[in-house]
C-alpha atoms as a PDB file:
ATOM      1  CA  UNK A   1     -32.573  -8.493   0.782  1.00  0.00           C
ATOM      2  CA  UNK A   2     -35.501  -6.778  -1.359  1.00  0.00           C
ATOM      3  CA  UNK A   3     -37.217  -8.206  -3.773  1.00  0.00           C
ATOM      4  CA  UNK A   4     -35.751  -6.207  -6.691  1.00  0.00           C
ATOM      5  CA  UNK A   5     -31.932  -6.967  -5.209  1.00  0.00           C
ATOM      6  CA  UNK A   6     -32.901 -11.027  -5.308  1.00  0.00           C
ATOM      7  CA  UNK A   7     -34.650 -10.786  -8.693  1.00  0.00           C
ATOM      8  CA  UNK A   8     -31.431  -8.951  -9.744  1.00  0.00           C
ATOM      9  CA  UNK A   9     -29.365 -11.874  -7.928  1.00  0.00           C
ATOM     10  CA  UNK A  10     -31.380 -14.410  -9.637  1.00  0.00           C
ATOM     11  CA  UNK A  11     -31.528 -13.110 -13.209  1.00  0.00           C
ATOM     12  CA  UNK A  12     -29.629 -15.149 -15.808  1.00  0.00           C
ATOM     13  CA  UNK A  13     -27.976 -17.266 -13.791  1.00  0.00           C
ATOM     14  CA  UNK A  14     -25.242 -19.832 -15.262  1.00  0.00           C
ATOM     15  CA  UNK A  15     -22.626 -21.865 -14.212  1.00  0.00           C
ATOM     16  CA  UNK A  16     -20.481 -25.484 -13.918  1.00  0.00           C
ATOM     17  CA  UNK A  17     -22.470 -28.315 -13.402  1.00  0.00           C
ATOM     18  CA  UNK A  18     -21.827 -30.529 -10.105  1.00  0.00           C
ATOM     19  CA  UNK A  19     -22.806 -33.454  -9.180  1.00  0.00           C
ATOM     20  CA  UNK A  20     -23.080 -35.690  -5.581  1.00  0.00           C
ATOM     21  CA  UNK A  21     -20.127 -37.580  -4.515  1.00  0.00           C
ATOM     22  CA  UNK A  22     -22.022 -41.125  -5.705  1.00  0.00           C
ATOM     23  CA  UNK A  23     -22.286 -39.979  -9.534  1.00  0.00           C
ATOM     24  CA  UNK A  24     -19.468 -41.793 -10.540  1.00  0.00           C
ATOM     25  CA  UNK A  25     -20.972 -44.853  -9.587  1.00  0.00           C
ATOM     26  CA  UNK A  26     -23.555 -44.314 -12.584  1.00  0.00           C
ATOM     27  CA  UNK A  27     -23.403 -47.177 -15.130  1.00  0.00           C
ATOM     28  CA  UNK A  28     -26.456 -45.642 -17.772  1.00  0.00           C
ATOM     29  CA  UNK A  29     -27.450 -43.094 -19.511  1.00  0.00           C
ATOM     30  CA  UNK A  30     -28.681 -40.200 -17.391  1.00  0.00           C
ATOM     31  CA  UNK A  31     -32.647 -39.308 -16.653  1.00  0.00           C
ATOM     32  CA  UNK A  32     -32.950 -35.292 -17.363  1.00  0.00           C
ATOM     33  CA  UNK A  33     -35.142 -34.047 -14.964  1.00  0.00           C
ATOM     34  CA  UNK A  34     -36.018 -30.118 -14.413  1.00  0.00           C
ATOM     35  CA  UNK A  35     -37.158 -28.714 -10.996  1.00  0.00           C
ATOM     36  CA  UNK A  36     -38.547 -25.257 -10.429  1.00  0.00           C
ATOM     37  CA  UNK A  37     -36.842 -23.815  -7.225  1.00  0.00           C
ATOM     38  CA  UNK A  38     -39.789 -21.200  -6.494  1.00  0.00           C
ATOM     39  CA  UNK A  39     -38.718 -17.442  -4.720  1.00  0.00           C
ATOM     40  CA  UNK A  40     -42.085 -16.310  -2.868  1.00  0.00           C
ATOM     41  CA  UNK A  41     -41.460 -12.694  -2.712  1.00  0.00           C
ATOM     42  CA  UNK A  42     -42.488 -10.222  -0.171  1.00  0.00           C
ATOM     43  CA  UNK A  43     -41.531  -9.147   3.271  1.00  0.00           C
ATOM     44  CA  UNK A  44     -40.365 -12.367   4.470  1.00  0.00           C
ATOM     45  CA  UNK A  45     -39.046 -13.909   0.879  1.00  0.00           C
ATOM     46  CA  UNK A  46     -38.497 -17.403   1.304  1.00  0.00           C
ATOM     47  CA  UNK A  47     -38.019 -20.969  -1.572  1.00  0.00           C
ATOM     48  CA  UNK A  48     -41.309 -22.648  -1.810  1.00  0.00           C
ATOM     49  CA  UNK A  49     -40.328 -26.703  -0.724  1.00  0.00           C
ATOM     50  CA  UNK A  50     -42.583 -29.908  -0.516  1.00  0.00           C
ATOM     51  CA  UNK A  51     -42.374 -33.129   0.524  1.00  0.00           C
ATOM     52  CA  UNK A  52     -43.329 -35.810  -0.988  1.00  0.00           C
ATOM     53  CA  UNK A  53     -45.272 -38.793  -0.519  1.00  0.00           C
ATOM     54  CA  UNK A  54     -44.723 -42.211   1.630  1.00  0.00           C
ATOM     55  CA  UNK A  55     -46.042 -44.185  -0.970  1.00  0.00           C
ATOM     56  CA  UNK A  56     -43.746 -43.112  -3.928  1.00  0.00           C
ATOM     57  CA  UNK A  57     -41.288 -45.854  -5.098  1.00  0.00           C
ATOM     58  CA  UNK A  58     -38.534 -43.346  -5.290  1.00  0.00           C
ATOM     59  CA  UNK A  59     -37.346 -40.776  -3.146  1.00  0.00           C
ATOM     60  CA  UNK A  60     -40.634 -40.946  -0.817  1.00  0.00           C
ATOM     61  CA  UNK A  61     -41.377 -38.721   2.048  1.00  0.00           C
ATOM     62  CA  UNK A  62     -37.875 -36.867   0.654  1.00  0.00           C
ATOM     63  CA  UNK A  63     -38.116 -32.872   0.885  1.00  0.00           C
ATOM     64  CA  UNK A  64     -37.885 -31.897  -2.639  1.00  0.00           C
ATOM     65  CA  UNK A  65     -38.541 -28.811  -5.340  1.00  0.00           C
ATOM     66  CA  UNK A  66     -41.718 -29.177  -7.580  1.00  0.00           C
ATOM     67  CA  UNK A  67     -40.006 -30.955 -10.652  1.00  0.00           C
ATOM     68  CA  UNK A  68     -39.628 -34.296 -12.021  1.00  0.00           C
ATOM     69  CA  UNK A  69     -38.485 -36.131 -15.438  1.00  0.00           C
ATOM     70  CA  UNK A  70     -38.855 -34.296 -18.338  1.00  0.00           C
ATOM     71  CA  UNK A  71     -41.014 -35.522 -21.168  1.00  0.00           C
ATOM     72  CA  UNK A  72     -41.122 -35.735 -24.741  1.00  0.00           C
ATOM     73  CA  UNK A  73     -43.148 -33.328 -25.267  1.00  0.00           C
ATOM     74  CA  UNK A  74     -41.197 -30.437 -23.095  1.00  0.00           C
ATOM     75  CA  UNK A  75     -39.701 -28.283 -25.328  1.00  0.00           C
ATOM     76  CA  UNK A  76     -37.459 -26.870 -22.248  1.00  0.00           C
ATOM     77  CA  UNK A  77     -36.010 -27.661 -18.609  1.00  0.00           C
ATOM     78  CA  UNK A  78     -38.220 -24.317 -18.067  1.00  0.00           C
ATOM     79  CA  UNK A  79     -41.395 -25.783 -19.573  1.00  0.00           C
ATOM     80  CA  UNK A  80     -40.931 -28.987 -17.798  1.00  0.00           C
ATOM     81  CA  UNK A  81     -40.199 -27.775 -14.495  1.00  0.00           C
ATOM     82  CA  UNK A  82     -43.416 -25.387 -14.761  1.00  0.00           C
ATOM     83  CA  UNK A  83     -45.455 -28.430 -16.087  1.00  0.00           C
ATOM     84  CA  UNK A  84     -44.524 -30.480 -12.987  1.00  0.00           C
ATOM     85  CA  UNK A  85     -45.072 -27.291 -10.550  1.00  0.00           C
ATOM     86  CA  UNK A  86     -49.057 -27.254 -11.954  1.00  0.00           C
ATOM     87  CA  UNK A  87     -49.091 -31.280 -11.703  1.00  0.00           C
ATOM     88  CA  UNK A  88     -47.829 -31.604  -8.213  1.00  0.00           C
ATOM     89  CA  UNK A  89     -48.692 -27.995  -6.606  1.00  0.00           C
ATOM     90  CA  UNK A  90     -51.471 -26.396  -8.722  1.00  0.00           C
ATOM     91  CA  UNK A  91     -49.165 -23.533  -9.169  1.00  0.00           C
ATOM     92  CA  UNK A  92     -50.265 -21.998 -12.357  1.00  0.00           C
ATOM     93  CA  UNK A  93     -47.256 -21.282 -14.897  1.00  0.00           C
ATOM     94  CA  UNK A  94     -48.029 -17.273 -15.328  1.00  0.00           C
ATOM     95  CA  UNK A  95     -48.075 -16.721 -11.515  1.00  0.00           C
ATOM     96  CA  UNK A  96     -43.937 -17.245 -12.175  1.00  0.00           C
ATOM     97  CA  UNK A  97     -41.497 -15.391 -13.195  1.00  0.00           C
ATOM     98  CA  UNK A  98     -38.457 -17.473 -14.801  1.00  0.00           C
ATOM     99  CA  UNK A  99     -35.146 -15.826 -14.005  1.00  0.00           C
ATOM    100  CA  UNK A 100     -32.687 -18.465 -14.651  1.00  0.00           C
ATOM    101  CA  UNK A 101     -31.164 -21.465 -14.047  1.00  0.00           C
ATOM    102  CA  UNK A 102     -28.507 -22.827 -11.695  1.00  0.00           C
ATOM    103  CA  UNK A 103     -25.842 -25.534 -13.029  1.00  0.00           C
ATOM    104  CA  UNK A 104     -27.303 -29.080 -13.684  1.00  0.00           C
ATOM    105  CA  UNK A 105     -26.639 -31.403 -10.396  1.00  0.00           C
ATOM    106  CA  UNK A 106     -26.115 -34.913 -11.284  1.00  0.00           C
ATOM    107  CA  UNK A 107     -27.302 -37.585  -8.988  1.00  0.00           C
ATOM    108  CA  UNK A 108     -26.088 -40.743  -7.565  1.00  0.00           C
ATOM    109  CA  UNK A 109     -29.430 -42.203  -8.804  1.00  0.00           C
ATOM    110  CA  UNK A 110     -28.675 -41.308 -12.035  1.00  0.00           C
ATOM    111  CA  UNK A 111     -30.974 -37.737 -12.787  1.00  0.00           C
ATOM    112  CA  UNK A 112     -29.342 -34.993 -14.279  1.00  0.00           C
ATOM    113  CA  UNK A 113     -31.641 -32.202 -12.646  1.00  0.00           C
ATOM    114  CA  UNK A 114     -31.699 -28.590 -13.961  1.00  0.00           C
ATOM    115  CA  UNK A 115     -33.151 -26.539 -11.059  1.00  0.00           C
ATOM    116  CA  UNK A 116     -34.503 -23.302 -12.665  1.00  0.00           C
ATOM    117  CA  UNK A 117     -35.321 -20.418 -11.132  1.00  0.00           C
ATOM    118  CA  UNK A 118     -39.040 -18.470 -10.590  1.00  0.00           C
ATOM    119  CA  UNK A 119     -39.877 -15.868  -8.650  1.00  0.00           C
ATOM    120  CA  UNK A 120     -43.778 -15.819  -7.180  1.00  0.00           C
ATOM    121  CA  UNK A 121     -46.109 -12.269  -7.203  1.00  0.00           C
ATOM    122  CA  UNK A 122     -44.436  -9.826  -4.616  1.00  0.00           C
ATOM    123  CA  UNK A 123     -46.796  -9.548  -1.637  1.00  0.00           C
ATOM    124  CA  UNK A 124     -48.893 -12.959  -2.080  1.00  0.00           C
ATOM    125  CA  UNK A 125     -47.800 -14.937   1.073  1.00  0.00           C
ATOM    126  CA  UNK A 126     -47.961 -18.955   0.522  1.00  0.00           C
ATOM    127  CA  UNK A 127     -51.557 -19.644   1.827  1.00  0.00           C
ATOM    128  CA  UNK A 128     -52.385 -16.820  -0.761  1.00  0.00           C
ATOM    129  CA  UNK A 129     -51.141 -18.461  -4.207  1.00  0.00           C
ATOM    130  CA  UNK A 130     -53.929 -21.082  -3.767  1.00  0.00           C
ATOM    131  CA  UNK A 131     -51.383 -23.970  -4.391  1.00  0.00           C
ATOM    132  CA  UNK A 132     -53.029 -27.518  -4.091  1.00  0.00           C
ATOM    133  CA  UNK A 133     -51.024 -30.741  -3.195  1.00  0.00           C
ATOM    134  CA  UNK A 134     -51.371 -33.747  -5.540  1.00  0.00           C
ATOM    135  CA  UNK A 135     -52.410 -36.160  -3.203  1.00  0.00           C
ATOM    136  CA  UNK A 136     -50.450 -38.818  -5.173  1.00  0.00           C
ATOM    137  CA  UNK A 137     -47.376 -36.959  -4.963  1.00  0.00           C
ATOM    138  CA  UNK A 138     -47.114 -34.284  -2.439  1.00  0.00           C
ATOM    139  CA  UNK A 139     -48.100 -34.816   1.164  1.00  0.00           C
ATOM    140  CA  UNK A 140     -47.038 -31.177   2.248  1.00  0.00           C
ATOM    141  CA  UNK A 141     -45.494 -27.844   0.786  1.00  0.00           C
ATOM    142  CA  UNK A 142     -43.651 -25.117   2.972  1.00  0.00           C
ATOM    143  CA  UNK A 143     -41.166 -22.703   3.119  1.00  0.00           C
ATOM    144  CA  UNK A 144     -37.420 -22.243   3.416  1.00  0.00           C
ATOM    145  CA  UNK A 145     -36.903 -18.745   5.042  1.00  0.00           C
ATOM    146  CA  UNK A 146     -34.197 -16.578   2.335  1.00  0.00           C
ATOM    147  CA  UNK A 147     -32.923 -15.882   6.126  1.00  0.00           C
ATOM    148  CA  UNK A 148     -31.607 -19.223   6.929  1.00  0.00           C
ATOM    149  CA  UNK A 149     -30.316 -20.118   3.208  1.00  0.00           C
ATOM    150  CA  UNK A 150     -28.453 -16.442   3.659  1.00  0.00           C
ATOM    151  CA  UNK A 151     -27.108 -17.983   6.861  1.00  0.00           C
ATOM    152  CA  UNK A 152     -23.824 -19.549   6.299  1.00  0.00           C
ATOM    153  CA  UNK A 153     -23.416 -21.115   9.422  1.00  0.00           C
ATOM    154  CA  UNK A 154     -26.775 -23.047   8.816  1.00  0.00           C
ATOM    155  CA  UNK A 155     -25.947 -25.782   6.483  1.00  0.00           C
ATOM    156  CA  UNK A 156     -24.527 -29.008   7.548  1.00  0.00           C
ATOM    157  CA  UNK A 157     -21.863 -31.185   6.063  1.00  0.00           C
ATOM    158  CA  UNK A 158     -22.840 -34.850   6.806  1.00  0.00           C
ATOM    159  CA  UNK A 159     -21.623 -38.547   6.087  1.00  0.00           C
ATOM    160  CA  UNK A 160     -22.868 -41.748   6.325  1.00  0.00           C
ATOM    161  CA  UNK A 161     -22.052 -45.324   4.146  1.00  0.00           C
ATOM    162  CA  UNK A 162     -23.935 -45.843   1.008  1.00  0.00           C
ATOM    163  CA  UNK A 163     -22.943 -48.666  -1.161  1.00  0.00           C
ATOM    164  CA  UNK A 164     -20.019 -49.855   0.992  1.00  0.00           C
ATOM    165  CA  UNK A 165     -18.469 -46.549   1.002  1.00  0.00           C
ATOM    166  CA  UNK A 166     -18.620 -42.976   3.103  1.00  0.00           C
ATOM    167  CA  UNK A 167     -21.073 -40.380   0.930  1.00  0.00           C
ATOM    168  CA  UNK A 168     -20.911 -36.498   1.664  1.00  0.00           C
ATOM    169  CA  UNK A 169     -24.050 -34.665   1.363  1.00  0.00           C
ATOM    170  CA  UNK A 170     -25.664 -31.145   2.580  1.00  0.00           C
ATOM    171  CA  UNK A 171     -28.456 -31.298   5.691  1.00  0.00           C
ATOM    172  CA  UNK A 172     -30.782 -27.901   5.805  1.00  0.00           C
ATOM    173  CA  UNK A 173     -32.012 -26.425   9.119  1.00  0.00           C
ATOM    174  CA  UNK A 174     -36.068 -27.122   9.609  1.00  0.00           C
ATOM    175  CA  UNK A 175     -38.125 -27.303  12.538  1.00  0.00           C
ATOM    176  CA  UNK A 176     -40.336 -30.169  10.758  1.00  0.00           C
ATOM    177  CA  UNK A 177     -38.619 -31.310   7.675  1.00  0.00           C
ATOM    178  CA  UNK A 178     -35.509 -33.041   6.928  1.00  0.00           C
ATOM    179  CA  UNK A 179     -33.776 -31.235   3.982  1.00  0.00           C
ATOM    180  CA  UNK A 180     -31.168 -33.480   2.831  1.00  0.00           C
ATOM    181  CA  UNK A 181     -29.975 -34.984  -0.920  1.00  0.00           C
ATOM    182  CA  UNK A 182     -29.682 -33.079  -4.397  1.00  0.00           C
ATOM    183  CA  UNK A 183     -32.155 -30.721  -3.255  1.00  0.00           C
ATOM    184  CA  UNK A 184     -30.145 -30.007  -0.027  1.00  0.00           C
ATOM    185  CA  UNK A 185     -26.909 -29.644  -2.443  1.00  0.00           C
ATOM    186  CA  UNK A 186     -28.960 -27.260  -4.756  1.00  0.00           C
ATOM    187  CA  UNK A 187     -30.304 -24.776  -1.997  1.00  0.00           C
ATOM    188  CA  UNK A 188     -26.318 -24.973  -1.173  1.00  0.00           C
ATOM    189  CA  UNK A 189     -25.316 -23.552  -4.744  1.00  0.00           C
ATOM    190  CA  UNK A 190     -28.112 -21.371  -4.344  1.00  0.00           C
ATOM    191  CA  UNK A 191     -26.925 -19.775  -1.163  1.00  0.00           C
ATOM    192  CA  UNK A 192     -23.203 -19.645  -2.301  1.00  0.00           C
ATOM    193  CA  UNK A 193     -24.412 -17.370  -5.347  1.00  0.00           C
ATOM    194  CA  UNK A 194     -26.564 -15.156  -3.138  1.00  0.00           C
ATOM    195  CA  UNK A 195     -24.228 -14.830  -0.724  1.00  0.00           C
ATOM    196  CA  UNK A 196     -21.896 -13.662  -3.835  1.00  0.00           C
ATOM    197  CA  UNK A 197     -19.065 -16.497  -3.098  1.00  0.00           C
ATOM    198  CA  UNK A 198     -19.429 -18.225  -6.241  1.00  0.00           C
END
């Protein structure tokens, strides 16, 4: 897939939110988050991942997209997920290219996370975009190859007993990281529009 046929895919995308098979289990008022889900472009195009930190008290070392709670102050799921992309990767907002969003995803913690979409510079490989890890936040940030989420045989259906009952989720092939959770379920979505089945 070429750059200009996955910025075409990617443009003004839209759709049904979903949510994880715990969300009914939600008893307050929903946290609306934003995350970027970041295209680096070139010849081996690939979704720009981190993971975070031990020391968080939530979701630590978790594999996630730049993107976190959005604030008063962001006027936009787009302005907060770029906000949180500068805070936790130094990635500078006009180095992306917003495209779209996919459907909100609501957690069985409770977020209601719009992932929007950005495409990076065509050409600038990831130790090019001179991204910095917060050291508070981010231990590491890598890449998901667009060949693997193309894959359909790569993604994992898993299950395993979370508040006395079984829980379905979405596991990610990675040679170092375990892919897993809402951001697992997102890159799922993802792939099933790419791959033109939804």
């Amino acid at each position: 897939m070429t750059s200009d046929q996955l910025r075409a895919a990617l443009s003004g995308l839209r759709g049904t939110p979903s949510s994880d098979d715990a969300a009914d289990l939600i008893d307050t008022p929903l946290v609306l988050a934003a995350v970027l889900v970041p295209f680096v472009l070139g010849t081996t195009p690939g979704v720009l991942l981190t993971k975070r930190t031990a020391h968080l008290s939530k979701h630590a070392g978790q594999v996630s997209f730049p993107g976190g709670r959005m604030d008063p102050e962001d006027i936009s799921p787009e302005a907060a997920a770029l906000r949180e992309a500068q805070e936790e990767i130094g990635l500078h907002p006009d180095r992306v290219e917003i495209t779209g969003r996919l459907p909100d995803y609501v957690t069985g913690t409770g977020y209601c996370i719009t992932p929007v979409i950005g495409l990076l510079s065509p050409g600038v490989a990831l130790d090019g975009l001179g991204l910095s890890a917060s050291p508070h936040e981010v231990d590491s940030i890598f890449e998901l190859p667009l060949a693997v989420l193309l894959d359909p045989a790569a993604p994992q259906r898993r299950m395993r007993d979370w508040r006395g009952r079984p829980r379905h989720y979405w596991e990610w092939p990675h040679p170092e990281h375990h892919i897993w959770g809402a951001t697992a379920a997102i890159l799922m979505q993802l792939a099933q529009r790419l791959r033109g089945e939804i």
